[in-house]
Protein backbone atom coordinates (compact mmCIF):
# COMPACT_ATOMS: atom_id res chain seq x y z
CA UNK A 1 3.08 -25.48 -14.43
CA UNK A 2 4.86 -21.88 -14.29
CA UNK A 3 1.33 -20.37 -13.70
CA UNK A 4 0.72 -22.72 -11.25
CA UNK A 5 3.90 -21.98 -9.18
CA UNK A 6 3.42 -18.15 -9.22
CA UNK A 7 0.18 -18.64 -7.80
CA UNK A 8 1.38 -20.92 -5.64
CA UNK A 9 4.17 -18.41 -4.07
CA UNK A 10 1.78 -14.99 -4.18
CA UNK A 11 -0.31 -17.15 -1.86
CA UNK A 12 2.44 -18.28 0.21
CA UNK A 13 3.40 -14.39 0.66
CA UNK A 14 0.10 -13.48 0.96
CA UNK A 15 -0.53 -15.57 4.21
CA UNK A 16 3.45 -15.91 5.93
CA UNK A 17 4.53 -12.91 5.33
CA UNK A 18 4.58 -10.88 7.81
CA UNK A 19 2.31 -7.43 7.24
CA UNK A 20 3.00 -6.30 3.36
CA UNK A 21 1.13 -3.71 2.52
CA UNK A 22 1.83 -1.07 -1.10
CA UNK A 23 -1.03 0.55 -1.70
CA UNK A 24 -4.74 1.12 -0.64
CA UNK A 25 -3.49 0.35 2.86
CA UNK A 26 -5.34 1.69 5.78
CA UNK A 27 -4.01 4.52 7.94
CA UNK A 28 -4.33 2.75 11.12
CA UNK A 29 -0.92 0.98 12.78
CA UNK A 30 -1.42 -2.51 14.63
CA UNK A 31 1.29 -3.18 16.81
CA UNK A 32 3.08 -6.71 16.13
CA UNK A 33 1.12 -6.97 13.21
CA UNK A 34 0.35 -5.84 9.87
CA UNK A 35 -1.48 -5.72 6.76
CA UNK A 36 0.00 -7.71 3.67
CA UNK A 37 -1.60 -6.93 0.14
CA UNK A 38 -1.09 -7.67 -3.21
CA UNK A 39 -2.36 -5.54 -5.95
CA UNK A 40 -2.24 -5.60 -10.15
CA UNK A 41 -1.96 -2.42 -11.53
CA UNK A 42 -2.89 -1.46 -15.16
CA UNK A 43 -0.30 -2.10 -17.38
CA UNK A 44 2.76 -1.29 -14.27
CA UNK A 45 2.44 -5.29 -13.34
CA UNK A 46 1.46 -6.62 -9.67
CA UNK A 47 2.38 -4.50 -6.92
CA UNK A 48 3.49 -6.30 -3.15
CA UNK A 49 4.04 -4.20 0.00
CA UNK A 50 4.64 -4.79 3.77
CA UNK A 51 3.45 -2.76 6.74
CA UNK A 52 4.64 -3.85 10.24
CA UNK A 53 3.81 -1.93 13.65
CA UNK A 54 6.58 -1.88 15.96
CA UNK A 55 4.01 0.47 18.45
CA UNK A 56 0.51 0.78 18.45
CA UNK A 57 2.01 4.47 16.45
CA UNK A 58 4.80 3.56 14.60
CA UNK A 59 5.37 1.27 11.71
CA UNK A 60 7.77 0.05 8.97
CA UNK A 61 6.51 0.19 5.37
CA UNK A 62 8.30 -1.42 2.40
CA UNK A 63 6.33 -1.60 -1.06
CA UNK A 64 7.64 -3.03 -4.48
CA UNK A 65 6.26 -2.99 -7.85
CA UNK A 66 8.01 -3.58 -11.09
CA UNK A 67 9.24 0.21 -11.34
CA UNK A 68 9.17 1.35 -7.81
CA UNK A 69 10.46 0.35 -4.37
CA UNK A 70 9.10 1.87 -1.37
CA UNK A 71 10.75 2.13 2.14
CA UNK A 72 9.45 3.67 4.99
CA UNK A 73 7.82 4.57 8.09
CA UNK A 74 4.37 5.40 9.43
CA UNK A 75 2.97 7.74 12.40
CA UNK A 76 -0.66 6.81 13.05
CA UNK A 77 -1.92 10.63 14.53
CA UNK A 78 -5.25 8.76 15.02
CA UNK A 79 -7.43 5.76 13.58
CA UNK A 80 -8.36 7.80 10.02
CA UNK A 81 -4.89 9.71 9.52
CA UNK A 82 -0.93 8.80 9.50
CA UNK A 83 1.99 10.28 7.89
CA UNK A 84 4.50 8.30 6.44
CA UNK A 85 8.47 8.86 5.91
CA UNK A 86 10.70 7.40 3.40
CA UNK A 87 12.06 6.81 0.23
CA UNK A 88 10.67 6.00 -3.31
CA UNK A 89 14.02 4.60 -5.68
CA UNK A 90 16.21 6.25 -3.39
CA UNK A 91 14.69 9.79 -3.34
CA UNK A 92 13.07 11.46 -0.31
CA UNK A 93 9.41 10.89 0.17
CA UNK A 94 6.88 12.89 2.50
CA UNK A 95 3.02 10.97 2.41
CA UNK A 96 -0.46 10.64 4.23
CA UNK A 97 -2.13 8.11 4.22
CA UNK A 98 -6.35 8.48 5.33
CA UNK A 99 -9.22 5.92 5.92
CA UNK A 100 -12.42 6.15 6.96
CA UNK A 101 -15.20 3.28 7.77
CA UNK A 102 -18.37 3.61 5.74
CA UNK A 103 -20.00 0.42 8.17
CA UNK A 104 -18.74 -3.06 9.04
CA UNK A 105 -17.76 -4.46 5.19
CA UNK A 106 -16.50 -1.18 3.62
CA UNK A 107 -13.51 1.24 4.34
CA UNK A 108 -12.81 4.40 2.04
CA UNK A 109 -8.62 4.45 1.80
CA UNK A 110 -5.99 7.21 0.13
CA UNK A 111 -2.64 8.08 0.22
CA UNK A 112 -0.65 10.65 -1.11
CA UNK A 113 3.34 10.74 -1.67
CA UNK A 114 5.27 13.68 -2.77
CA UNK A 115 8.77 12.71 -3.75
CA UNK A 116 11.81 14.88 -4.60
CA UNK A 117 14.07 13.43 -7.49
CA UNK A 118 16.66 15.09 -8.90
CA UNK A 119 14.87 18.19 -8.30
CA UNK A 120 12.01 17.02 -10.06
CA UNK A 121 8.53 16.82 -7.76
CA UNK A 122 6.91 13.50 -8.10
CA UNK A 123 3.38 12.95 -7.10
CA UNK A 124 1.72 9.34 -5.74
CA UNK A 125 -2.29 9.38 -5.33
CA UNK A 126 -4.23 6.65 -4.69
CA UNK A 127 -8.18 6.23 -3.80
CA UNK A 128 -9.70 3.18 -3.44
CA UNK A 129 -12.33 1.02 -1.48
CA UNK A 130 -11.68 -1.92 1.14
CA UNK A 131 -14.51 -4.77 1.19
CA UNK A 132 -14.02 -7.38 3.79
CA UNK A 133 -14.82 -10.82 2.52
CA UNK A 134 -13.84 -12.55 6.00
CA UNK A 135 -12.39 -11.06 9.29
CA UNK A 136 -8.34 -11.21 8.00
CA UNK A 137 -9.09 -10.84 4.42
CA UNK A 138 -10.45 -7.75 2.06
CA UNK A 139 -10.93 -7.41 -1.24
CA UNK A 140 -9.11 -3.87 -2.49
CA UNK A 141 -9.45 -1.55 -5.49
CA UNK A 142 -9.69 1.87 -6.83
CA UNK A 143 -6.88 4.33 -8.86
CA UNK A 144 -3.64 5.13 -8.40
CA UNK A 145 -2.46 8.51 -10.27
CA UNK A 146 1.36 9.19 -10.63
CA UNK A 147 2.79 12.27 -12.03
CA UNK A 148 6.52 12.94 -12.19
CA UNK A 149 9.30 14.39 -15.12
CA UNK A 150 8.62 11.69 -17.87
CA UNK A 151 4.44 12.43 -17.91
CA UNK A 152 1.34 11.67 -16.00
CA UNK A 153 -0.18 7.97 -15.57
CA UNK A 154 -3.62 7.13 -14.30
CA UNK A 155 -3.77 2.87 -13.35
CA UNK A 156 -6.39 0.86 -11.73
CA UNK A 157 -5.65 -1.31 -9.17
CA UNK A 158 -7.54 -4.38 -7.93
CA UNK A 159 -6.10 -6.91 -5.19
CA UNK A 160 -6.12 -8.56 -1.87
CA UNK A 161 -5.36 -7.58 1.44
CA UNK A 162 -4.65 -9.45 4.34
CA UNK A 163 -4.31 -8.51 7.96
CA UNK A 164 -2.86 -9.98 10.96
């Protein structure tokens, strides 16, 4: 019944939530809407974010995981490249995020985060791939590499992606 419950609210946040996106998320900002995914990663648990576009340029981005919260904002320069703003467990974070279409079903995404914590640089990289199953829904995965004082820590990540 627990099992049953959990899946039962991920899907609920998956399709009323309004534009969460953490990770593999594409660079592009949709005003009044957003992009909502949920991600597991390796052995760091699942992984829920939320992107929201305020402009056609500007965005609010909030991503949690079991050892990270995200909070930030995005500048889309263009379709393929933004920069994002923020913080990462209350330290400073500077980003960009890229994607670039490959043809109608597949999108190439990254991101990168540099983070400065206790004066100790931390490093966020993720690659992945986009496939669209239907026209709101994608299917998401690739690696996320993190880097920071206590060691490096290479994860893949596989999820679902909604946008709206």
């Amino acid at each position: 019944m627990k099992k049953f419950f959990v899946v039962a609210v991920v899907f609920l946040c998956l399709f009323f939530v309004p534009r969460a996106a953490l990770g593999l998320t594409t660079a592009e900002v949709q005003a009044y809407g957003g992009e909502t995914t949920l991600m597991f990663v390796g052995d760091r648990g699942l992984q829920l974010g939320t992107e929201y576009g305020i402009t056609s340029q500007i965005g609010l981005i909030v991503g949690i995981r079991q050892d990270t919260t995200k909070i930030g904002a995005k500048y889309e320069f263009d379709s393929n490249l933004s920069l994002l703003l923020g913080a990462v467990n209350n330290a400073p974070f500077l980003g960009a995020n890229i994607s670039m279409p490959v043809d109608d079903y597949l999108d190439v995404v990254g991101d990168l985060c540099l983070s400065l914590a206790s004066n100790h640089l931390s490093v966020q990289f993720e690659l992945g791939v986009l496939f669209n199953l239907i026209h709101n829904l994608d299917f998401r995965g690739g690696l996320l590499a993190e880097t920071d004082q206590k060691g490096k820590n290479f994860s893949f990540q596989i999820g679902l992606g909604v946008n709206y």
